[in-house]
Protein backbone atom coordinates (compact mmCIF):
# COMPACT_ATOMS: atom_id res chain seq x y z
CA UNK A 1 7.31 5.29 -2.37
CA UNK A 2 5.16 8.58 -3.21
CA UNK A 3 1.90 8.80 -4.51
CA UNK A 4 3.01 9.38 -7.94
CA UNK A 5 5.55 6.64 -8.05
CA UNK A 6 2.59 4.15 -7.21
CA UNK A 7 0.33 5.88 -10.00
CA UNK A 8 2.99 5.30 -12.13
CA UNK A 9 3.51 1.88 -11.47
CA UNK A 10 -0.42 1.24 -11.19
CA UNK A 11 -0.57 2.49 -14.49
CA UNK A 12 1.75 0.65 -16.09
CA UNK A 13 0.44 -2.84 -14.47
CA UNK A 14 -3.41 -2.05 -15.72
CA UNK A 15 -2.91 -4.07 -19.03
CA UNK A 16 -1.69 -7.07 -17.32
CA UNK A 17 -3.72 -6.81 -14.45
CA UNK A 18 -7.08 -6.65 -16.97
CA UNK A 19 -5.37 -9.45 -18.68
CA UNK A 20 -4.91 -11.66 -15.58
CA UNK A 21 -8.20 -11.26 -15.18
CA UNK A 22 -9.67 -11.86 -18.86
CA UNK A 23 -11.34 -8.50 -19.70
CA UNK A 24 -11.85 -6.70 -23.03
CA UNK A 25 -11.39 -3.21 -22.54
CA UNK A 26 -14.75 -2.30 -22.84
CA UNK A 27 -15.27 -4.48 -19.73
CA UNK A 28 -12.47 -3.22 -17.85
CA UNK A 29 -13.07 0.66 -18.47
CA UNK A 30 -17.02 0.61 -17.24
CA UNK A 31 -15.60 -1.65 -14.28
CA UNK A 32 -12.76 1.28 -13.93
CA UNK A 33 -15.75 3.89 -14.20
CA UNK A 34 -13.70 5.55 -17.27
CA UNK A 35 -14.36 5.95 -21.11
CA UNK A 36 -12.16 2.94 -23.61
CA UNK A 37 -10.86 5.63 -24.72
CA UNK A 38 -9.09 6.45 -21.73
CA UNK A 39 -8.40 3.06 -20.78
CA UNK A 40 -6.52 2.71 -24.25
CA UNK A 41 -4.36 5.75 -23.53
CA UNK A 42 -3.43 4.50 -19.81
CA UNK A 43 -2.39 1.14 -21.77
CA UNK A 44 -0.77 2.53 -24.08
CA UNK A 45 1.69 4.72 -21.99
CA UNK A 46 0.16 7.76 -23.21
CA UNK A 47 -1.87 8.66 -20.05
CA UNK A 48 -1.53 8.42 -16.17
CA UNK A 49 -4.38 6.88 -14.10
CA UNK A 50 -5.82 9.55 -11.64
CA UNK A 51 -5.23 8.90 -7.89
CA UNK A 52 -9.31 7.52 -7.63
CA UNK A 53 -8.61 5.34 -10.84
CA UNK A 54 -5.31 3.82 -8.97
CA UNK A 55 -7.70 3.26 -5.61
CA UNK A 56 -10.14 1.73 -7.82
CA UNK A 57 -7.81 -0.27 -9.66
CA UNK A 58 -6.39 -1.75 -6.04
CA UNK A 59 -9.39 -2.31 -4.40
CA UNK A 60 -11.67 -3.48 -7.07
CA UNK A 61 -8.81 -5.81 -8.11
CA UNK A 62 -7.07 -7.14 -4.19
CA UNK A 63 -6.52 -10.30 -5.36
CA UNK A 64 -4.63 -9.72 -8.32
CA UNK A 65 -1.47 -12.10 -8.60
CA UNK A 66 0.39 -9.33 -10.87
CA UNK A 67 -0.24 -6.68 -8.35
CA UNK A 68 0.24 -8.44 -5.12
CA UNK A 69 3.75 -10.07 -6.54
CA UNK A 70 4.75 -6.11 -7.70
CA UNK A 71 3.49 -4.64 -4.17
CA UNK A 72 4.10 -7.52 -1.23
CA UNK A 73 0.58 -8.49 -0.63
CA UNK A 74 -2.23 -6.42 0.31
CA UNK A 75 -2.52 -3.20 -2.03
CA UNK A 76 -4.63 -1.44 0.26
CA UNK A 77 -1.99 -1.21 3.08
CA UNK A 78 0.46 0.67 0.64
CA UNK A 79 -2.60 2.94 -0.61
CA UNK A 80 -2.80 3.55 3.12
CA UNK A 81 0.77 4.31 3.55
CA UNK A 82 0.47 7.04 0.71
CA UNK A 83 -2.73 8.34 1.37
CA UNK A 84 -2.31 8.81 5.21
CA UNK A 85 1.96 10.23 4.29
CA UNK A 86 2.10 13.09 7.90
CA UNK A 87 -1.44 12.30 9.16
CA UNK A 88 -2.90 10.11 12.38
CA UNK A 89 -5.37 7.56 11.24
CA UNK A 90 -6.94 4.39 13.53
CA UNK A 91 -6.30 1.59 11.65
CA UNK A 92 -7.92 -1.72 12.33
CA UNK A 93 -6.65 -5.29 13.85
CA UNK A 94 -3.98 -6.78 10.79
CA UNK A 95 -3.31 -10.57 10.85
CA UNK A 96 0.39 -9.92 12.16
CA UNK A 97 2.43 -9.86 8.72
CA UNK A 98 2.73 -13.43 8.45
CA UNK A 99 3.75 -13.66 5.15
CA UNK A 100 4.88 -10.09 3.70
CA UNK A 101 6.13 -8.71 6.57
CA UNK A 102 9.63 -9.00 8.30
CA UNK A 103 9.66 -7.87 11.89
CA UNK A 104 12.75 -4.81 12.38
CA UNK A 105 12.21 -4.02 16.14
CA UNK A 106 10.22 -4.99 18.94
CA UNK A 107 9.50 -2.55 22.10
CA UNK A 108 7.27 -3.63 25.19
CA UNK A 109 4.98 -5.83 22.90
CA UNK A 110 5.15 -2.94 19.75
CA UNK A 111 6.51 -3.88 16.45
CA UNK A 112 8.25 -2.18 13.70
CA UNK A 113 7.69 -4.65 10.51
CA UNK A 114 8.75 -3.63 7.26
CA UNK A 115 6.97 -5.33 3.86
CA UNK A 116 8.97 -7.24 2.17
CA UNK A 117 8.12 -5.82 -1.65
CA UNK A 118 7.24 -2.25 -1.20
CA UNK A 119 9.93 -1.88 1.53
CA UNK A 120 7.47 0.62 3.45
CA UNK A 121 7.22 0.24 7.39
CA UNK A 122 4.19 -0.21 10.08
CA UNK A 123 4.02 -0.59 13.33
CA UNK A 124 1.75 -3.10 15.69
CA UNK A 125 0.26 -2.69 18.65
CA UNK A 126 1.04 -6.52 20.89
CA UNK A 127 -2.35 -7.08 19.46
CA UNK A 128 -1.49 -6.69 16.25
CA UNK A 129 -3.54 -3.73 15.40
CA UNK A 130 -1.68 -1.15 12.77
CA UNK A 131 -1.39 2.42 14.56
CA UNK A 132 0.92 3.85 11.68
CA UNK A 133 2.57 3.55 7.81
CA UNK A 134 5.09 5.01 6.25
CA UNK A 135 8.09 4.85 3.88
CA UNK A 136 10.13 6.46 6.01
CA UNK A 137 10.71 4.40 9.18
CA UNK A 138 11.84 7.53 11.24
CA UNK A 139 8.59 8.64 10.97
CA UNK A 140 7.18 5.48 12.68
CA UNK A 141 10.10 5.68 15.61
CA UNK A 142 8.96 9.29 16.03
CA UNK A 143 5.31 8.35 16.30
CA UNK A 144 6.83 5.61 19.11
CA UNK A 145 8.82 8.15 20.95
CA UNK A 146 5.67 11.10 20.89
CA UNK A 147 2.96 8.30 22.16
CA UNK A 148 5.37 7.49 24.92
CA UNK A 149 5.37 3.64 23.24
CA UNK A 150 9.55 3.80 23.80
CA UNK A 151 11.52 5.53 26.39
CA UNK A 152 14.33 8.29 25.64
CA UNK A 153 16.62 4.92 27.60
CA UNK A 154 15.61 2.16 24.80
CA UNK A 155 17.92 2.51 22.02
CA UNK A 156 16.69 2.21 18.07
């Protein structure tokens, strides 16, 4: 998925989301940091949400039913996997993908999962500590093969 494929969908799941959660619009656009006005026009199909509206939107609302049913659990890992698309980023300790995650490969202790949902990839360090997103899960057996995490031998 690409950043505007998830503003896209983020803006069409705002209604339901503010909904789910029992919000006027007045309520939901100061919480949102935007006008009604604006808020109306994103309902409405008229208008987009801005990236920092979508971020907002996930992280201000994590434990929405509506978005974690569309996304496979945790919006903030798929912001991640969008956001950090071709860079290096630490990422902290995850819980191992118990629920949303099936596991695709294994090397020395290293795990290729993929979310269940979304369909977008990460990989664990054997302590279960992300080291890398993506859509595309060449990108995470590159990452493998230029950390010296597989060897040119071990097939994928």
């Amino acid at each position: 998925m690409k950043k505007e494929e998830l503003i896209n969908v983020l803006s069409n799941e705002c209604r339901l989301v503010r909904a789910e959660f029992g919000f006027s619009q007045d309520q939901m656009a100061q919480i949102l940091g935007m006008s009604k006005k604006t808020l109306v026009e994103t309902e409405k199909g008229r208008r987009k949400l801005s990236w920092p509206e979508c971020i907002a939107l996930a992280v201000i609302f994590s434990r929405s039913q509506i978005l974690g049913n569309e996304f496979g659990g945790e919006l903030s890992d798929m912001i991640r996997a969008v956001s950090f698309d071709d860079t290096d980023v630490l990422y902290p300790k995850t819980m191992g993908g118990k629920v949303w995650w099936r596991d695709i490969e294994e090397h020395s202790g290293y795990r290729i999962q993929q979310n269940l949902l979304s369909q977008h990839y990460r990989l664990l360090d054997p302590m279960d500590g992300r080291m890398v997103s993506s859509f595309d899960i060449e990108v995470i057996r590159k990452y493998m093969k230029q950390n010296g995490l597989i060897h040119e031998t071990e097939a994928l």
